[in-house]
C-alpha atoms as a PDB file:
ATOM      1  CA  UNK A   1     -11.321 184.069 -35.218  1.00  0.00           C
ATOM      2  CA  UNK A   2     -10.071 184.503 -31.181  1.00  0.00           C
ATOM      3  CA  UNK A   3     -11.748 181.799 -30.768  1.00  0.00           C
ATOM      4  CA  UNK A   4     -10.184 179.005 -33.867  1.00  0.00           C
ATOM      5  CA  UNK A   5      -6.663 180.452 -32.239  1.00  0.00           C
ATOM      6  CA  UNK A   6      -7.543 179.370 -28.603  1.00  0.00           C
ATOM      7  CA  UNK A   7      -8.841 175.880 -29.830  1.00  0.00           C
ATOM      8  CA  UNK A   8      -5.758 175.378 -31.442  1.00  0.00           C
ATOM      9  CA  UNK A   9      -3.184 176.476 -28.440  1.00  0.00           C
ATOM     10  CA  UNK A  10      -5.497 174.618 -25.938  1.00  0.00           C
ATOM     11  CA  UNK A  11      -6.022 170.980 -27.932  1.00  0.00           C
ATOM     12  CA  UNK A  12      -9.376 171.021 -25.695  1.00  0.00           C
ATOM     13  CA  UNK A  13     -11.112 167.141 -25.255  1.00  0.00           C
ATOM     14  CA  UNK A  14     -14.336 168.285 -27.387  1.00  0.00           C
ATOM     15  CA  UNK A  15     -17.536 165.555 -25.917  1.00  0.00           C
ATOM     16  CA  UNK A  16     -20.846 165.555 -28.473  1.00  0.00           C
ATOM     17  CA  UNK A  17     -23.872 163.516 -28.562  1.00  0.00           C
ATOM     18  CA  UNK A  18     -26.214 163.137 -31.705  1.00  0.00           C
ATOM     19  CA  UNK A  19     -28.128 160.638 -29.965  1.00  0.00           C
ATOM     20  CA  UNK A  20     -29.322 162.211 -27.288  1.00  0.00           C
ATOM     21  CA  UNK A  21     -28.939 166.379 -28.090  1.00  0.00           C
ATOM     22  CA  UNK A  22     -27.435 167.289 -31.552  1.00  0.00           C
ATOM     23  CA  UNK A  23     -26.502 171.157 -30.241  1.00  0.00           C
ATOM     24  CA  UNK A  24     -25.149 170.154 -26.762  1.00  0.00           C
ATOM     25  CA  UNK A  25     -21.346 170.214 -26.474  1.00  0.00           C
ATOM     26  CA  UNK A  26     -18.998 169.450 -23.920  1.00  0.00           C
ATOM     27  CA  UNK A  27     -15.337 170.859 -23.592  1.00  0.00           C
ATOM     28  CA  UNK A  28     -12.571 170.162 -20.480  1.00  0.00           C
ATOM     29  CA  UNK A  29     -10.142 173.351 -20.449  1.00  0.00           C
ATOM     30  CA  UNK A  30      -7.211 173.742 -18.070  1.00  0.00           C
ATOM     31  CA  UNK A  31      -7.666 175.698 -15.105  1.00  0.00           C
ATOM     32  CA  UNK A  32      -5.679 178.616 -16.649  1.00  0.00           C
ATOM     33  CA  UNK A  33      -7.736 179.229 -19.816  1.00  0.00           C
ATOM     34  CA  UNK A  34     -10.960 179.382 -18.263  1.00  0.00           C
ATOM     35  CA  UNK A  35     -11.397 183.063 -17.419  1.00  0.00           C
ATOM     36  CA  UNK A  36      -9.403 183.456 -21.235  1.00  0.00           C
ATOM     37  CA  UNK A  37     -12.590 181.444 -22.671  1.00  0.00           C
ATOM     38  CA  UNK A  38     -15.436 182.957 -21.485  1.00  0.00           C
ATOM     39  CA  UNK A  39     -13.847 186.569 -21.992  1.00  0.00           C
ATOM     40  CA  UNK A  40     -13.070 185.498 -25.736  1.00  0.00           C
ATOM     41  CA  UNK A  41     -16.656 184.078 -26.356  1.00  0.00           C
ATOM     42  CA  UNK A  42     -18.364 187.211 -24.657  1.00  0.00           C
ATOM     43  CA  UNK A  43     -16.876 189.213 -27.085  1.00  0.00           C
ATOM     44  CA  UNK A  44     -17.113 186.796 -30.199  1.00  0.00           C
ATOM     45  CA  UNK A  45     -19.913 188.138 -32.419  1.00  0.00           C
ATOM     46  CA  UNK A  46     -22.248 184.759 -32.420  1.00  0.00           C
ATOM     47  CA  UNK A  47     -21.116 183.441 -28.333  1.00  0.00           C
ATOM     48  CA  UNK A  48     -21.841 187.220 -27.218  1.00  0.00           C
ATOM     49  CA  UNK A  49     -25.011 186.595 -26.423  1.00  0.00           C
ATOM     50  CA  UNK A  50     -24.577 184.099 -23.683  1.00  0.00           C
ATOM     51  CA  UNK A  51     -26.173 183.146 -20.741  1.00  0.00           C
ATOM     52  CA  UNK A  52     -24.779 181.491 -17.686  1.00  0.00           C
ATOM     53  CA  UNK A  53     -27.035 178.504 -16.964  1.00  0.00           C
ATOM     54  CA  UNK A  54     -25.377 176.715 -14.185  1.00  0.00           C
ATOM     55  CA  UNK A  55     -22.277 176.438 -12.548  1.00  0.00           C
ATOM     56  CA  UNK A  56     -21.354 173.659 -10.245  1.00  0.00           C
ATOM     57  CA  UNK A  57     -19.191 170.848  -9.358  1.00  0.00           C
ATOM     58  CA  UNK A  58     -19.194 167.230  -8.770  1.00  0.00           C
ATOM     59  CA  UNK A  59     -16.836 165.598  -6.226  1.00  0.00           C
ATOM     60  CA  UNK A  60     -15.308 162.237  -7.772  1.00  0.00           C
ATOM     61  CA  UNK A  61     -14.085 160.799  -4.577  1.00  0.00           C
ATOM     62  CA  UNK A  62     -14.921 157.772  -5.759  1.00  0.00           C
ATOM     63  CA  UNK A  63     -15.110 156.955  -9.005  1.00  0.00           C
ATOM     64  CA  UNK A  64     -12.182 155.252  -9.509  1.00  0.00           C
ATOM     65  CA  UNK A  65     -14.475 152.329  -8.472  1.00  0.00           C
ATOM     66  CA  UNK A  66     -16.536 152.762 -11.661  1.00  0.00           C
ATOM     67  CA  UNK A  67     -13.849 153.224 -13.802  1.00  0.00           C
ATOM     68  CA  UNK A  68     -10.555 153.145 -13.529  1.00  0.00           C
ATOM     69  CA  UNK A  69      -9.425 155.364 -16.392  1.00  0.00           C
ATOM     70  CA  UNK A  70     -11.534 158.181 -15.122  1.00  0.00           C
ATOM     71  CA  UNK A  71      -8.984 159.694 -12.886  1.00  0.00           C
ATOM     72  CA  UNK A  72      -6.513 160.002 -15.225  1.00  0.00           C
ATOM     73  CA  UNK A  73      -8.640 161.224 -17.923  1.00  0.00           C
ATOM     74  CA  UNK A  74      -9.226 164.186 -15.605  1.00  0.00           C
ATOM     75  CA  UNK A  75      -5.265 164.749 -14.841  1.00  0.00           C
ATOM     76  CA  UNK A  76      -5.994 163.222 -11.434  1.00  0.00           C
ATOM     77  CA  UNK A  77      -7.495 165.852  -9.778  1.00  0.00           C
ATOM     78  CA  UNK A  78     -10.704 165.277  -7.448  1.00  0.00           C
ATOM     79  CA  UNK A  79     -13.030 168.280  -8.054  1.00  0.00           C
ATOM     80  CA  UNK A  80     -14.849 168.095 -11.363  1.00  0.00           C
ATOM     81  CA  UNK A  81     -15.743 172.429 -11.866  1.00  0.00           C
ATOM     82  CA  UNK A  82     -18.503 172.631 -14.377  1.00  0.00           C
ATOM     83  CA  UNK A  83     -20.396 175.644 -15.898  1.00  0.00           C
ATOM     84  CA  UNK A  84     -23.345 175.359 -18.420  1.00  0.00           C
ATOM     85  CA  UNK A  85     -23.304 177.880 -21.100  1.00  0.00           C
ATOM     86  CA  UNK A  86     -26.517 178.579 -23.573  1.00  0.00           C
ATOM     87  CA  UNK A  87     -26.125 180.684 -26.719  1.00  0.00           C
ATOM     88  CA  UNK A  88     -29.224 182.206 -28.308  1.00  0.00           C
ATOM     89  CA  UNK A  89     -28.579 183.293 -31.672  1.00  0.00           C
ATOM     90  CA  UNK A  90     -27.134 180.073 -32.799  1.00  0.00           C
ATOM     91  CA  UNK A  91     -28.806 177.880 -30.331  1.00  0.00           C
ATOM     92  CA  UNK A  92     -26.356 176.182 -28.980  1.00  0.00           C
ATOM     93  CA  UNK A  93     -25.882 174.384 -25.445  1.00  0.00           C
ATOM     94  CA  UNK A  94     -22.054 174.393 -23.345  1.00  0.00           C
ATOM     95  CA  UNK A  95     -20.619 172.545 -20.944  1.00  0.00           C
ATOM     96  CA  UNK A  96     -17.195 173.973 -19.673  1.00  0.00           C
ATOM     97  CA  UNK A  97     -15.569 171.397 -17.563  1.00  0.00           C
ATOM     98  CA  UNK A  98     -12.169 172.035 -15.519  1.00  0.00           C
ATOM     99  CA  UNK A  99     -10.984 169.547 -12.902  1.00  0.00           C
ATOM    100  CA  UNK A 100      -9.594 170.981  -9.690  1.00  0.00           C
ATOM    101  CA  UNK A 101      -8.036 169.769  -6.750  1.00  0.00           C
ATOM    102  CA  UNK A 102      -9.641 170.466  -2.891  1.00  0.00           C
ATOM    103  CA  UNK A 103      -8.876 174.624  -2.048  1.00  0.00           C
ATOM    104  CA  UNK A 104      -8.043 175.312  -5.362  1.00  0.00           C
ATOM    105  CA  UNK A 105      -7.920 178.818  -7.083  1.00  0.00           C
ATOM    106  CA  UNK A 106     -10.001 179.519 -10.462  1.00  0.00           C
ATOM    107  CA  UNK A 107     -10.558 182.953 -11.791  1.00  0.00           C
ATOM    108  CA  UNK A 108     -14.327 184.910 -11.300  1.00  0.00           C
ATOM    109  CA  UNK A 109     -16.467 185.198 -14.188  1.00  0.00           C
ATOM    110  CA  UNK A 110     -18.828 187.662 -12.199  1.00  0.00           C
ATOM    111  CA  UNK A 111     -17.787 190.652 -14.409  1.00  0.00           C
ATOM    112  CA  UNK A 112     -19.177 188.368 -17.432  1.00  0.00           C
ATOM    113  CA  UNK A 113     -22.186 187.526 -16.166  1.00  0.00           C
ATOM    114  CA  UNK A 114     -23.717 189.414 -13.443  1.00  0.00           C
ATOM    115  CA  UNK A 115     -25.970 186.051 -11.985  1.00  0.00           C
ATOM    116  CA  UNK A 116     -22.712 184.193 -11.474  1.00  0.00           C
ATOM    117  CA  UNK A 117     -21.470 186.534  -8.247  1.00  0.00           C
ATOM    118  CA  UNK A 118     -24.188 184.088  -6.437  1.00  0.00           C
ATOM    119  CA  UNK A 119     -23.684 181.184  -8.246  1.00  0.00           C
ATOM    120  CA  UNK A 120     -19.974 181.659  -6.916  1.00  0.00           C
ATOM    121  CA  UNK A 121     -20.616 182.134  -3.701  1.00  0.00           C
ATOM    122  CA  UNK A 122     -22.569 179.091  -3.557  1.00  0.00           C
ATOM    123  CA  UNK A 123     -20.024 176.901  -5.090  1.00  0.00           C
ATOM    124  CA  UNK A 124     -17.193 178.387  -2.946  1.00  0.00           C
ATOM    125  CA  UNK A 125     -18.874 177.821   0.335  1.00  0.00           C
ATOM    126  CA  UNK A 126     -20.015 174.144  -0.454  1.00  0.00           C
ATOM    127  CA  UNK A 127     -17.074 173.015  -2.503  1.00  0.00           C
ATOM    128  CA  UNK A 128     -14.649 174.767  -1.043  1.00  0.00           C
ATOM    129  CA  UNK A 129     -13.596 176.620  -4.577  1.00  0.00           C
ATOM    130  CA  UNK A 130     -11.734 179.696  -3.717  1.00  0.00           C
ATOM    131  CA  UNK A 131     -12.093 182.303  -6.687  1.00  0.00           C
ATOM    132  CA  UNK A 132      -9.525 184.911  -7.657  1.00  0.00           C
ATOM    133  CA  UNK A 133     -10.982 188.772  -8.581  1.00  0.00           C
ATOM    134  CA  UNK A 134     -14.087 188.148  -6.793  1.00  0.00           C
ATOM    135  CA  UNK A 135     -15.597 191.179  -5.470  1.00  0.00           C
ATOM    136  CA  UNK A 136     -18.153 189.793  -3.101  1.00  0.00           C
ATOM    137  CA  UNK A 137     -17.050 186.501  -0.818  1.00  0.00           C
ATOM    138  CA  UNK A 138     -19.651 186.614   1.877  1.00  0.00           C
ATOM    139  CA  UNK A 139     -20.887 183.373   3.170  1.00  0.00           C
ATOM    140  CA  UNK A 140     -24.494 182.343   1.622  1.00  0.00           C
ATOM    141  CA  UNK A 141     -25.965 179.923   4.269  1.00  0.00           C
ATOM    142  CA  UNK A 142     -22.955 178.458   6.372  1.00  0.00           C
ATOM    143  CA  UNK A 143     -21.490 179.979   9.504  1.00  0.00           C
ATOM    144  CA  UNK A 144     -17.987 181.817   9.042  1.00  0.00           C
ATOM    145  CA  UNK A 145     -16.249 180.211  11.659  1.00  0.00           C
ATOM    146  CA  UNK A 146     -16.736 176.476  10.257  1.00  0.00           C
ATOM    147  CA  UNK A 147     -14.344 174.918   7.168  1.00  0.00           C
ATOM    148  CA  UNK A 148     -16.182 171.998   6.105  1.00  0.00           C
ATOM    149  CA  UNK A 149     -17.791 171.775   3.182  1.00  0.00           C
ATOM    150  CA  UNK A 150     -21.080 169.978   2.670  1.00  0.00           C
ATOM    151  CA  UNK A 151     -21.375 168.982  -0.406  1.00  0.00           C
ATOM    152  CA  UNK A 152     -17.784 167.024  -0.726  1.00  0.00           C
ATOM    153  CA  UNK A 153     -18.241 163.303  -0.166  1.00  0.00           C
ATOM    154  CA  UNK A 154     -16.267 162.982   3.177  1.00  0.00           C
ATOM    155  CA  UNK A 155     -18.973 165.265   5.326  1.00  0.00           C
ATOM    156  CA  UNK A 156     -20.933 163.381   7.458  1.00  0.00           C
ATOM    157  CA  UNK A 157     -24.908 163.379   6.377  1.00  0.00           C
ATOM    158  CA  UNK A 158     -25.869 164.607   9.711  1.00  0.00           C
ATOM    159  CA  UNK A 159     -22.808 167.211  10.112  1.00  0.00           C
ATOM    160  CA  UNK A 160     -20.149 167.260  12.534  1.00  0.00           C
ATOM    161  CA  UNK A 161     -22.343 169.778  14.796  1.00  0.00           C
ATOM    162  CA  UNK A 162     -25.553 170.333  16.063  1.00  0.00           C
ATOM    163  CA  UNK A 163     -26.865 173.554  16.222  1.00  0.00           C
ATOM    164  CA  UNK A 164     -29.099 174.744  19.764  1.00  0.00           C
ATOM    165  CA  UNK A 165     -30.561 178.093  21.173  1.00  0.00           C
ATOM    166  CA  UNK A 166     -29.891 178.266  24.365  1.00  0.00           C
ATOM    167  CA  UNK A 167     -33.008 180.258  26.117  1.00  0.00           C
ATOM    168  CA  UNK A 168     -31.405 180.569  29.604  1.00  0.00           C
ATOM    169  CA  UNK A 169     -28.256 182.331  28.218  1.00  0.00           C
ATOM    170  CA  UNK A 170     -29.903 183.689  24.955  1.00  0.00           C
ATOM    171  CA  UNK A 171     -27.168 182.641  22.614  1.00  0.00           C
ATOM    172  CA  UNK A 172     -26.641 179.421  19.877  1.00  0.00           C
ATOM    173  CA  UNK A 173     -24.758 176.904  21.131  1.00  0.00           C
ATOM    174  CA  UNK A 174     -22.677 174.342  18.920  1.00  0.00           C
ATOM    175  CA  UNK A 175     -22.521 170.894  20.343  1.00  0.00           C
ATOM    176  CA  UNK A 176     -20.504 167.982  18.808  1.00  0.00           C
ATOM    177  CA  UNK A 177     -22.322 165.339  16.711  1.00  0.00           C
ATOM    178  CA  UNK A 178     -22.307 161.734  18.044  1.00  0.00           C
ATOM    179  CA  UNK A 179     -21.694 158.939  15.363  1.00  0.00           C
ATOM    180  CA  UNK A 180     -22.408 155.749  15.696  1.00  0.00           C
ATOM    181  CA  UNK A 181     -20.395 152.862  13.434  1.00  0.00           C
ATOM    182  CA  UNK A 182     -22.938 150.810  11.932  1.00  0.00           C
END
């Protein structure tokens, strides 16, 4: 029932496809209701027995070339914030989507679902998604001092460093990347 009175404050854009999956659904929430969601369908009788898939994003820097409507269907924003939610007892596939702008703040889900604390971290450290309530924010794979983020569409393929050990001083030395314009 918590769940009929959300759907009906949020007017979420509800995506389906018989074609290609008959029990995978898509839903775009507002930033502000998605902590509110998941917390309502862990404790819904049939959603309680969820599992968190995946959780990603996709950087639409550029798809306004494809289509022109797409930013606006998306309130503009560049950061596409996904998560992919499976249901067992009623079999059931979900995609939450919530579009965020760059160094934007969305609430943890790590108390929910214990695999999403590294599922988090990853997303925060190459998307550049800063999460509210999160208990553990250590750095996965990149270095702490750096603030680029590799996975958005304006980092360079071969990075804006290189990375040497220097065996005379015994220490890692960062040296600036060259570019050449092609």
């Amino acid at each position: 029932m918590n769940l009929f009175l959300i759907f009906e404050k949020l007017e979420p854009t509800v995506y389906t496809s018989e074609c290609l999956n008959s029990n995978h659904y898509a839903i775009l929430l507002p930033k502000e209701y998605y902590f509110i969601f998941h917390k309502v369908l862990k404790n819904e009788l049939f959603f309680s027995s969820s599992t968190l898939i995946e959780q990603s994003c996709i950087d639409t820097k550029y798809f306004d070339r494809l289509n022109d409507s797409f930013h606006t269907q998306f309130g503009g924003k560049r950061i596409l914030f996904y998560n992919i939610l499976y249901f067992y007892l009623i079999k059931i596939r979900l995609t939450l989507f919530v579009s965020l702008n760059l160094n934007s703040r969305i609430s943890s889900i790590d108390s929910l679902y214990p695999n999403a604390n590294w599922i988090e971290r990853e997303v925060s450290e190459m998307f550049g998604v800063i999460y509210s309530n999160k208990k553990d924010i250590r750095n996965l794979l990149l270095d702490y001092s750096r603030n680029e983020y590799p996975m958005l569409k304006e980092f360079p393929c071969e990075g804006y460093f290189d990375l040497y050990f220097d065996f005379f001083n015994d220490q890692l030395q960062y040296v600036e990347s060259e570019f050449v314009e092609l």
